[in-house]
C-alpha atoms as a PDB file:
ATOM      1  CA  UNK A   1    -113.336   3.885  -1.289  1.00  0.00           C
ATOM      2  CA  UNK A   2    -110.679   3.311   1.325  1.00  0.00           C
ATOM      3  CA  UNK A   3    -109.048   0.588  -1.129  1.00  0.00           C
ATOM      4  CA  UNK A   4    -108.899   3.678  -4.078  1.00  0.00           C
ATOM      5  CA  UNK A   5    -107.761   5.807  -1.336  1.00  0.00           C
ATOM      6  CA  UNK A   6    -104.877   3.677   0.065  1.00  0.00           C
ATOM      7  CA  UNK A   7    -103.661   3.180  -3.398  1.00  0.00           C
ATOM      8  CA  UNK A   8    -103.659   6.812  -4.067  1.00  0.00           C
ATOM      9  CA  UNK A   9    -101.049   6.804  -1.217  1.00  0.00           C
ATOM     10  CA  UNK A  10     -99.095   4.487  -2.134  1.00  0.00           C
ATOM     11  CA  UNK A  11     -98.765   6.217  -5.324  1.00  0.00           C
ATOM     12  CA  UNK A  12     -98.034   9.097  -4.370  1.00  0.00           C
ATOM     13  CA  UNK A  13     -95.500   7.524  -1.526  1.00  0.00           C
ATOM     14  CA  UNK A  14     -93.368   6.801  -4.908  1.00  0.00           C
ATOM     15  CA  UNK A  15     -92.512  10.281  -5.692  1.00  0.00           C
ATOM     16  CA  UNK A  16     -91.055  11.193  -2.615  1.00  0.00           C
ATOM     17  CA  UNK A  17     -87.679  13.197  -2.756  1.00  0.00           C
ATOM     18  CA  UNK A  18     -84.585  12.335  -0.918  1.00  0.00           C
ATOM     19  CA  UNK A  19     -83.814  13.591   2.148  1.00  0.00           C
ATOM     20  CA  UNK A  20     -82.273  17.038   1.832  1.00  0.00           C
ATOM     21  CA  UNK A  21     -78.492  17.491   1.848  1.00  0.00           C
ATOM     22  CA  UNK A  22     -76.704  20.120   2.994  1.00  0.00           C
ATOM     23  CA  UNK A  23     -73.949  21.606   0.759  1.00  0.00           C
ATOM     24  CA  UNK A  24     -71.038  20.844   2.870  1.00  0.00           C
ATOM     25  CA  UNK A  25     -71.945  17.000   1.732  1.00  0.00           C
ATOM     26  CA  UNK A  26     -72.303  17.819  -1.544  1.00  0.00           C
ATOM     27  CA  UNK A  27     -69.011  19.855  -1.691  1.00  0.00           C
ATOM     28  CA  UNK A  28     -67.268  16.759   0.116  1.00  0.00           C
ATOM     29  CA  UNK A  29     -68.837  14.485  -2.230  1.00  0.00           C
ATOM     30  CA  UNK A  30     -67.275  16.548  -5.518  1.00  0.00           C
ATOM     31  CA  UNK A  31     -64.268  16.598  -3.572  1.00  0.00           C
ATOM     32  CA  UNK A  32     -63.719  12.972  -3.446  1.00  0.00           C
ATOM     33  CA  UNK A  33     -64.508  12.347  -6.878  1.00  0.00           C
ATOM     34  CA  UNK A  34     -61.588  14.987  -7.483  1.00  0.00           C
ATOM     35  CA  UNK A  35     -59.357  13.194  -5.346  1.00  0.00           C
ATOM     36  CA  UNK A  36     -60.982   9.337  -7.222  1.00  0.00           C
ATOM     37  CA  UNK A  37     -59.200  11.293 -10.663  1.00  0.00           C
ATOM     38  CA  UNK A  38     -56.149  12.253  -8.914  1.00  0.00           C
ATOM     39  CA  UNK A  39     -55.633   8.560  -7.921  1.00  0.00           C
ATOM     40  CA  UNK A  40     -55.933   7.513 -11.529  1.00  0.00           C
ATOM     41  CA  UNK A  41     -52.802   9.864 -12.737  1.00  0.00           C
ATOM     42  CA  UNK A  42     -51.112   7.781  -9.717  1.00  0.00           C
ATOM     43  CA  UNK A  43     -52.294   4.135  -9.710  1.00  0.00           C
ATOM     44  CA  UNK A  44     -53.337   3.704 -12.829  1.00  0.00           C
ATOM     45  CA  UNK A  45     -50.759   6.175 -15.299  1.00  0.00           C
ATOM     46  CA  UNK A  46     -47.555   6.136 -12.951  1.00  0.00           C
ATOM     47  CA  UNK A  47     -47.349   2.919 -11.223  1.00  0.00           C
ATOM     48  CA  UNK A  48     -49.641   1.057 -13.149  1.00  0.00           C
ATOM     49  CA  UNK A  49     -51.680  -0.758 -11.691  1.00  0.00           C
ATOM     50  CA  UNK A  50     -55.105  -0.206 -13.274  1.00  0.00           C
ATOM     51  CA  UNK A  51     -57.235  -3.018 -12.115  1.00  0.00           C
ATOM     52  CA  UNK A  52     -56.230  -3.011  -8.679  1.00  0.00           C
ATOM     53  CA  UNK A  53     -56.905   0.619  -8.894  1.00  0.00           C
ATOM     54  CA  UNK A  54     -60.519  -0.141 -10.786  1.00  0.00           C
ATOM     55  CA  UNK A  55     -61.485  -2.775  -8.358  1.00  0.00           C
ATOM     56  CA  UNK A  56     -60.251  -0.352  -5.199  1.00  0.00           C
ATOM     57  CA  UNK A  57     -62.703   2.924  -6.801  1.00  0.00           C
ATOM     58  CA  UNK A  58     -65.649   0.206  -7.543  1.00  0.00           C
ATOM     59  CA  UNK A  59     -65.428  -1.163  -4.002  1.00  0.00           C
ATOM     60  CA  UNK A  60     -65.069   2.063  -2.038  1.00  0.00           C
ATOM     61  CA  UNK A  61     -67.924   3.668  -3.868  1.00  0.00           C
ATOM     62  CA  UNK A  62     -69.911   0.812  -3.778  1.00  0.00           C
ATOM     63  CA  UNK A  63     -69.717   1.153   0.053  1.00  0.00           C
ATOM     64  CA  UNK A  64     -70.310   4.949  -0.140  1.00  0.00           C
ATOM     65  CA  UNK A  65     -74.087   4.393  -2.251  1.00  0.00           C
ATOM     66  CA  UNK A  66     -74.572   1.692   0.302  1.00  0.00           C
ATOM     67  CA  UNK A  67     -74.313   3.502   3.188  1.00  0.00           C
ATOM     68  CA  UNK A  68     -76.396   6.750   1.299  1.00  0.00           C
ATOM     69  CA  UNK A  69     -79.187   4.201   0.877  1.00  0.00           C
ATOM     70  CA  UNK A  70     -79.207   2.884   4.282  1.00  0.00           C
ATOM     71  CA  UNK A  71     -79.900   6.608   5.605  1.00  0.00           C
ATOM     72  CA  UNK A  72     -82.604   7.231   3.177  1.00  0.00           C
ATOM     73  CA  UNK A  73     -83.912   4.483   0.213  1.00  0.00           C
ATOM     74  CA  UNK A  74     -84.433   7.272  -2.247  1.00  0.00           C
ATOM     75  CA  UNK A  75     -80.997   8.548  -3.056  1.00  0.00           C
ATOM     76  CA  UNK A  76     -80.472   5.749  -5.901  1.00  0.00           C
ATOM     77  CA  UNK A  77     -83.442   6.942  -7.565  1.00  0.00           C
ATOM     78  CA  UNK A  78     -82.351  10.481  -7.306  1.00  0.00           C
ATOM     79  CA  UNK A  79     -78.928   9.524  -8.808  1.00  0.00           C
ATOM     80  CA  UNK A  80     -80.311   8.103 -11.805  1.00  0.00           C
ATOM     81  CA  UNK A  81     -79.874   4.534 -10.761  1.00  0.00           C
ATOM     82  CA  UNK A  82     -83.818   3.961 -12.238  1.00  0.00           C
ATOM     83  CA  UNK A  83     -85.307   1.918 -15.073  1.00  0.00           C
ATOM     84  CA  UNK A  84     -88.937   3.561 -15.090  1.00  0.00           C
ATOM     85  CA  UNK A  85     -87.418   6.586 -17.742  1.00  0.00           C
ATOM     86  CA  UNK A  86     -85.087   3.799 -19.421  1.00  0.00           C
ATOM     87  CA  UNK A  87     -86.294   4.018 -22.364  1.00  0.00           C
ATOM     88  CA  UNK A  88     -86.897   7.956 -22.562  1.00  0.00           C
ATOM     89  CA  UNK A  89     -83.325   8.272 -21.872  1.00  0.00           C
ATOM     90  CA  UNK A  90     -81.810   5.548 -24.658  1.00  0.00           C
ATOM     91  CA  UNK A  91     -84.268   6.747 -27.353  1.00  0.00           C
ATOM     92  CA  UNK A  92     -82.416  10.599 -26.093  1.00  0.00           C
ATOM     93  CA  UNK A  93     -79.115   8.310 -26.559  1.00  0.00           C
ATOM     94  CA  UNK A  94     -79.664   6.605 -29.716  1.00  0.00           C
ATOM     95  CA  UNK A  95     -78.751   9.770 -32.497  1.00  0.00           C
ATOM     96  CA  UNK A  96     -75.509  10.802 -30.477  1.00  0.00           C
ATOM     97  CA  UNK A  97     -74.423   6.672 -29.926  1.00  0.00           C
ATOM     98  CA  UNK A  98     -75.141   6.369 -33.817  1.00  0.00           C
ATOM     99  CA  UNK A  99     -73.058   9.488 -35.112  1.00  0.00           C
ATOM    100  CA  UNK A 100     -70.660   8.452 -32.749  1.00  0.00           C
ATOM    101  CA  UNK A 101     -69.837   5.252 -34.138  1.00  0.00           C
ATOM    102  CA  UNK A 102     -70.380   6.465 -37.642  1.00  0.00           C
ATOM    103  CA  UNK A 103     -67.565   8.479 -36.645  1.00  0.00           C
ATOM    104  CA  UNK A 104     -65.339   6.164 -34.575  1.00  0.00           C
ATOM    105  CA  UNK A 105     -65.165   4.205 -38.208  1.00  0.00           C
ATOM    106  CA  UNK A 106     -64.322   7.075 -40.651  1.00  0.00           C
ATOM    107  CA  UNK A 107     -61.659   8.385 -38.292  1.00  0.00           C
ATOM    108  CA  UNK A 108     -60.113   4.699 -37.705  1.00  0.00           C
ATOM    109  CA  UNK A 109     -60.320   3.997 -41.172  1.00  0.00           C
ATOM    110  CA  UNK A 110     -58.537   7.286 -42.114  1.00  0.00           C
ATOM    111  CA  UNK A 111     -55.611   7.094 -39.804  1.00  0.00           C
ATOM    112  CA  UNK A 112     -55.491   3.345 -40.643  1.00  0.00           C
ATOM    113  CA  UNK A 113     -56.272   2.824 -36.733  1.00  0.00           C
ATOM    114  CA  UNK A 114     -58.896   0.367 -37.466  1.00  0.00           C
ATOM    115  CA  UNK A 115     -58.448  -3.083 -34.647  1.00  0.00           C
ATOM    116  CA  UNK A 116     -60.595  -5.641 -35.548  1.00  0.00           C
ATOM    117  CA  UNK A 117     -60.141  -7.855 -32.130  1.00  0.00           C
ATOM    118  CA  UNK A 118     -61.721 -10.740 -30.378  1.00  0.00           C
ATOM    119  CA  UNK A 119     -60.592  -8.764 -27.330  1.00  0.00           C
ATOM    120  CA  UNK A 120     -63.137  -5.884 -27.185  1.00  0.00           C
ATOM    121  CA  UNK A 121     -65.613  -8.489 -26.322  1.00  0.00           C
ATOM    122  CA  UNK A 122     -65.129  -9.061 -22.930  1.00  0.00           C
ATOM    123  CA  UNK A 123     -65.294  -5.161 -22.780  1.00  0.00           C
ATOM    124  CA  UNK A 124     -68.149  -4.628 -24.224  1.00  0.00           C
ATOM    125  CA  UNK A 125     -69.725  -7.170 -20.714  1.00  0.00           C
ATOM    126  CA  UNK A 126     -67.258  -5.613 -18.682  1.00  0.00           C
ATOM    127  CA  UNK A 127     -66.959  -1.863 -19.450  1.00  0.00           C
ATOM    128  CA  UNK A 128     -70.351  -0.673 -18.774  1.00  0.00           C
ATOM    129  CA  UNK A 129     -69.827  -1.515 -15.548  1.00  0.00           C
ATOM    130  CA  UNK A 130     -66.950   0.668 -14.958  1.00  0.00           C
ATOM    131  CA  UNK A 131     -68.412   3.440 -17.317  1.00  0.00           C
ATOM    132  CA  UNK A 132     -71.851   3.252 -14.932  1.00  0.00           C
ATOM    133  CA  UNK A 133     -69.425   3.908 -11.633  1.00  0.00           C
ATOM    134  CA  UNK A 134     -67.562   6.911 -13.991  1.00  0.00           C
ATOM    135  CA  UNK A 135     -70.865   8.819 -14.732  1.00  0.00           C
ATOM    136  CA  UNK A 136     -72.398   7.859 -11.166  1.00  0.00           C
ATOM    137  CA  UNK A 137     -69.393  10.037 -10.383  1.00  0.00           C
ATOM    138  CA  UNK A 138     -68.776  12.551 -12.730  1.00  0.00           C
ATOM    139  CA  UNK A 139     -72.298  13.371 -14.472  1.00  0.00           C
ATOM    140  CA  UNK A 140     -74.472  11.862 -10.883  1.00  0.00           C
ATOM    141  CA  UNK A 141     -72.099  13.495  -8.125  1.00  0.00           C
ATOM    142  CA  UNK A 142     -70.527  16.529  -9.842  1.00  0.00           C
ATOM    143  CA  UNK A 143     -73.468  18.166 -11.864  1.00  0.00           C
ATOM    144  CA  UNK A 144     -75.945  16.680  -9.838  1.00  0.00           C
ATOM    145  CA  UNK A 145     -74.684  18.821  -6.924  1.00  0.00           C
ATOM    146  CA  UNK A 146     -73.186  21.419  -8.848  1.00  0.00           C
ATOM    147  CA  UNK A 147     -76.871  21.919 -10.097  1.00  0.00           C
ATOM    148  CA  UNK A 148     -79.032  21.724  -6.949  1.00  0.00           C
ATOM    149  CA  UNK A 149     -76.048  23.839  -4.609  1.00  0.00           C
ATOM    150  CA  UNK A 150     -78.356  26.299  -2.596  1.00  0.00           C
ATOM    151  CA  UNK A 151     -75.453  28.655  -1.693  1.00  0.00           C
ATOM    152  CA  UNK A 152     -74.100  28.944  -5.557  1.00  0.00           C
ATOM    153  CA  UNK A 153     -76.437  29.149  -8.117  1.00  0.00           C
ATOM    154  CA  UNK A 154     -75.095  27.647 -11.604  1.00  0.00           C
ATOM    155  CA  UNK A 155     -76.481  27.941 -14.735  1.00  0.00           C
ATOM    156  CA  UNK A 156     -76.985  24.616 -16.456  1.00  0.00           C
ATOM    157  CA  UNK A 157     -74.721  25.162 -19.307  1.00  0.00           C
ATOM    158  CA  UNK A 158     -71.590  26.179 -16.799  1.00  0.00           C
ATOM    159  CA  UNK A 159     -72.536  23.225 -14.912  1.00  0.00           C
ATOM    160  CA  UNK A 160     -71.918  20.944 -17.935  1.00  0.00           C
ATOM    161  CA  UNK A 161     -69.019  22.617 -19.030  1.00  0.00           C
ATOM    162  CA  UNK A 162     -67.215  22.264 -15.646  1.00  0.00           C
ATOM    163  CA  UNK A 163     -68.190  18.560 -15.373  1.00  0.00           C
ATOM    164  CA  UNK A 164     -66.644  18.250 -18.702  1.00  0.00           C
ATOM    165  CA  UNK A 165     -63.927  19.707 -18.621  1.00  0.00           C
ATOM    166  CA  UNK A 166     -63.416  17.677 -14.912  1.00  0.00           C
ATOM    167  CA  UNK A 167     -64.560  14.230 -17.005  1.00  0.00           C
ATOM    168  CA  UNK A 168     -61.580  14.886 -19.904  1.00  0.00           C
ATOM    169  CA  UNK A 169     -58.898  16.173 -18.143  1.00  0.00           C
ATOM    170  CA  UNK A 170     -58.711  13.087 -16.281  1.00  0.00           C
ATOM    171  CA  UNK A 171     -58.321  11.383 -19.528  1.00  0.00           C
ATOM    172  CA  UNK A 172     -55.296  13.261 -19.913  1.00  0.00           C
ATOM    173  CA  UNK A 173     -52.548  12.794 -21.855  1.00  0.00           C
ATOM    174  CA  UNK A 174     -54.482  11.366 -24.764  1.00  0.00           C
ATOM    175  CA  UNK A 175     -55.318  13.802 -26.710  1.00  0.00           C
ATOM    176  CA  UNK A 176     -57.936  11.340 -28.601  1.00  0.00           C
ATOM    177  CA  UNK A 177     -59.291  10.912 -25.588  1.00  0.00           C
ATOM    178  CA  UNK A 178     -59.452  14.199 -24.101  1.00  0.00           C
ATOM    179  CA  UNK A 179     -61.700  15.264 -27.111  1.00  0.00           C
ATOM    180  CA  UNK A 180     -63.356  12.182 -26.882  1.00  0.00           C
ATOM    181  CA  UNK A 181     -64.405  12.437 -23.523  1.00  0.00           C
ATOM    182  CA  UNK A 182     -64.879  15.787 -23.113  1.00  0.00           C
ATOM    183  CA  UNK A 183     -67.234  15.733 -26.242  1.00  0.00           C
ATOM    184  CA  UNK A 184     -69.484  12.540 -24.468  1.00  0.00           C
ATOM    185  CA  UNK A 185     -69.242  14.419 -21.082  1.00  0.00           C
ATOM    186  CA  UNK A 186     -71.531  17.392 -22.899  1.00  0.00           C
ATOM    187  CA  UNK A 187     -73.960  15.421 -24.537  1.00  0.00           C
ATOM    188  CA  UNK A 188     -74.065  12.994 -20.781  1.00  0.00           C
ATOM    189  CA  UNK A 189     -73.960  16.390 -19.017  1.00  0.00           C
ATOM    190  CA  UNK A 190     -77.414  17.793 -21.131  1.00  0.00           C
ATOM    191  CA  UNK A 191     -78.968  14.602 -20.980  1.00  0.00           C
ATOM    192  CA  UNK A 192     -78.618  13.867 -17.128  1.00  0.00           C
ATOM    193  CA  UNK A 193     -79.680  17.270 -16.272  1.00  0.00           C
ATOM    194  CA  UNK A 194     -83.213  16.700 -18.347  1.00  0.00           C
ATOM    195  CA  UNK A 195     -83.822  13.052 -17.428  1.00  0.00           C
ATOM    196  CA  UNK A 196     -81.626  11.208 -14.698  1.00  0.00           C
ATOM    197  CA  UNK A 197     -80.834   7.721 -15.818  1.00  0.00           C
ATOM    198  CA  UNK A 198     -77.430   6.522 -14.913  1.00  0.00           C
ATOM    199  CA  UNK A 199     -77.538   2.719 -16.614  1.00  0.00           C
ATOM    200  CA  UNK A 200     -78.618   3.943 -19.782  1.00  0.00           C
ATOM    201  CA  UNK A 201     -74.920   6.554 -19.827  1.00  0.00           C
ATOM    202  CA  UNK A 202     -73.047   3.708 -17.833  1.00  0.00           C
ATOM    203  CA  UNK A 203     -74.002   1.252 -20.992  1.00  0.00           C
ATOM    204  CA  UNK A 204     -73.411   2.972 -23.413  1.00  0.00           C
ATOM    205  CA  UNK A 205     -70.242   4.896 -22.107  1.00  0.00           C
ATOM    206  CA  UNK A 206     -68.559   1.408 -21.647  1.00  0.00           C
ATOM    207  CA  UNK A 207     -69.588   0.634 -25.651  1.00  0.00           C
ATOM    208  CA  UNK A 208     -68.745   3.520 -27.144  1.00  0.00           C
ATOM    209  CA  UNK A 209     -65.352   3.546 -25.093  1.00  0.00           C
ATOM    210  CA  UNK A 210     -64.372   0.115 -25.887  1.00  0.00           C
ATOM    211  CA  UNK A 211     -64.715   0.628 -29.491  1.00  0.00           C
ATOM    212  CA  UNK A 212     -63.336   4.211 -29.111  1.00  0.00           C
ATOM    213  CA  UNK A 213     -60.146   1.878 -27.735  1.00  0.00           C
ATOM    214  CA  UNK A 214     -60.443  -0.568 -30.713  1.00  0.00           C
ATOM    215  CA  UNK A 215     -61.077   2.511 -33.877  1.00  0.00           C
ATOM    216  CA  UNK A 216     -59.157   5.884 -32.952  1.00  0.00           C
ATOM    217  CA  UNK A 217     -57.153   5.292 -29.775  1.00  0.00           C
ATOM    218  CA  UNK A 218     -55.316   2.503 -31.500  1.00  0.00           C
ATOM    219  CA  UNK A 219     -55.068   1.291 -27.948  1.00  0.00           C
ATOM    220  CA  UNK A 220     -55.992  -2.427 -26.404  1.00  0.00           C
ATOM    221  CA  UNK A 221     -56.946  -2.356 -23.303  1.00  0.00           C
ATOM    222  CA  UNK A 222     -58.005  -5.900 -22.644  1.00  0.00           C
ATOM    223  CA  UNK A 223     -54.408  -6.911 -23.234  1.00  0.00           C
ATOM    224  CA  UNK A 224     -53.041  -3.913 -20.854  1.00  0.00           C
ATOM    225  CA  UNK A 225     -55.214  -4.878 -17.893  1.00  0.00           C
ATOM    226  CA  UNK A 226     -56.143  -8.394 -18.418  1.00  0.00           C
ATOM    227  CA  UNK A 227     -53.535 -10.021 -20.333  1.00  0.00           C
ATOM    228  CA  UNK A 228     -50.397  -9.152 -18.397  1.00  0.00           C
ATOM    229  CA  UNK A 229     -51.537 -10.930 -15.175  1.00  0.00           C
ATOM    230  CA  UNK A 230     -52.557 -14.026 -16.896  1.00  0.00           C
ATOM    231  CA  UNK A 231     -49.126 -14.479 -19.263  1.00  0.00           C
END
């Protein structure tokens, strides 16, 4: 009986929320992922320096979601950084990834923007990573605390809309990539709200971008970032 009982707790132990936070964190929190997208128009667009500026965001944040955990263990859960809905979430994934690259090919093929590379490989291993630290911040950190904000009350659909708008006008001046984005920041946007799961988005953000790159942008981006420090 006490055995039964004991495991009951522990169960139970599991679903415990996060410690409350107040507004003014999660305010601060939007605020420096606004001021993370301003330092991509300057690092990364005017002085160019993209992977220093990659491997600066990645590092900083990293410290950030280290020090949240240290105050209380259940924040990554409560992010979406989780594997027990994994597969909820990528079988919610799996019609939007496959229209998407249904569509990725028709467009390339009709503008004749079609780059069959060796280099999108590395970027398909590499990307997610990046595209799991983009949605920890845009989808995790701006609708997640757009959404639970105790002093404004948002509907869910202006919460996605703002977060998409936010996620593709950093994007900015491609206009591929502003539709792009701002398209995948919707879908992301519905599907976080209904089932947290940041790996699943991350993955699949850094696939569907790479060969977004490789089909309509016309763009390489292994060469831009990579290449140019090793030649």
């Amino acid at each position: 009986m006490k055995t039964r009982l004991t495991k009951y707790l522990i169960d139970f132990s599991d679903f415990r929320l996060s410690r409350p936070i107040s507004d003014k964190v999660r305010l601060l929190e939007i605020l420096a992922v606004a001021l993370t997208g301003i330092g991509k128009f300057i690092f990364m667009d005017y002085l160019d320096l993209r992977l220093p500026y990659v491997v600066f965001a990645i590092l900083a944040w990293g410290v950030y979601v280290m020090y949240r955990y240290k105050k209380d263990h259940q924040v990554l859960k409560d992010w979406g950084f989780r594997l027990d809905n994994f597969k909820l979430v990528l079988r919610l994934m799996l019609p939007f990834v496959i229209v998407s690259v249904l569509s990725f090919l028709i467009i390339g093929y009709v503008q004749d923007t079609l780059n069959p590379t060796w280099h999108i490989l590395p970027l398909l291993i590499t990307y997610p990573i990046w595209g799991t630290i983009q949605q920890f911040l845009t989808i995790g950190l701006v609708a997640g605390n757009l959404s639970t904000l105790k002093s404004i009350k948002l509907k869910k659909v202006t919460v996605i809309l703002i977060t998409a708008l936010l996620f593709s006008l950093v994007h900015y001046p491609s206009v591929w990539l502003l539709i792009g984005t701002f398209i995948l920041a919707l879908v992301y946007g519905y599907i976080y709200l209904k089932s947290k799961n940041l790996y699943v988005l991350g993955l699949f953000h850094g696939w569907l971008g790479a060969l977004f790159y490789y089909t309509v942008v016309d763009q390489d981006p292994f060469a831009d970032v990579f290449l140019k420090f090793i030649n």
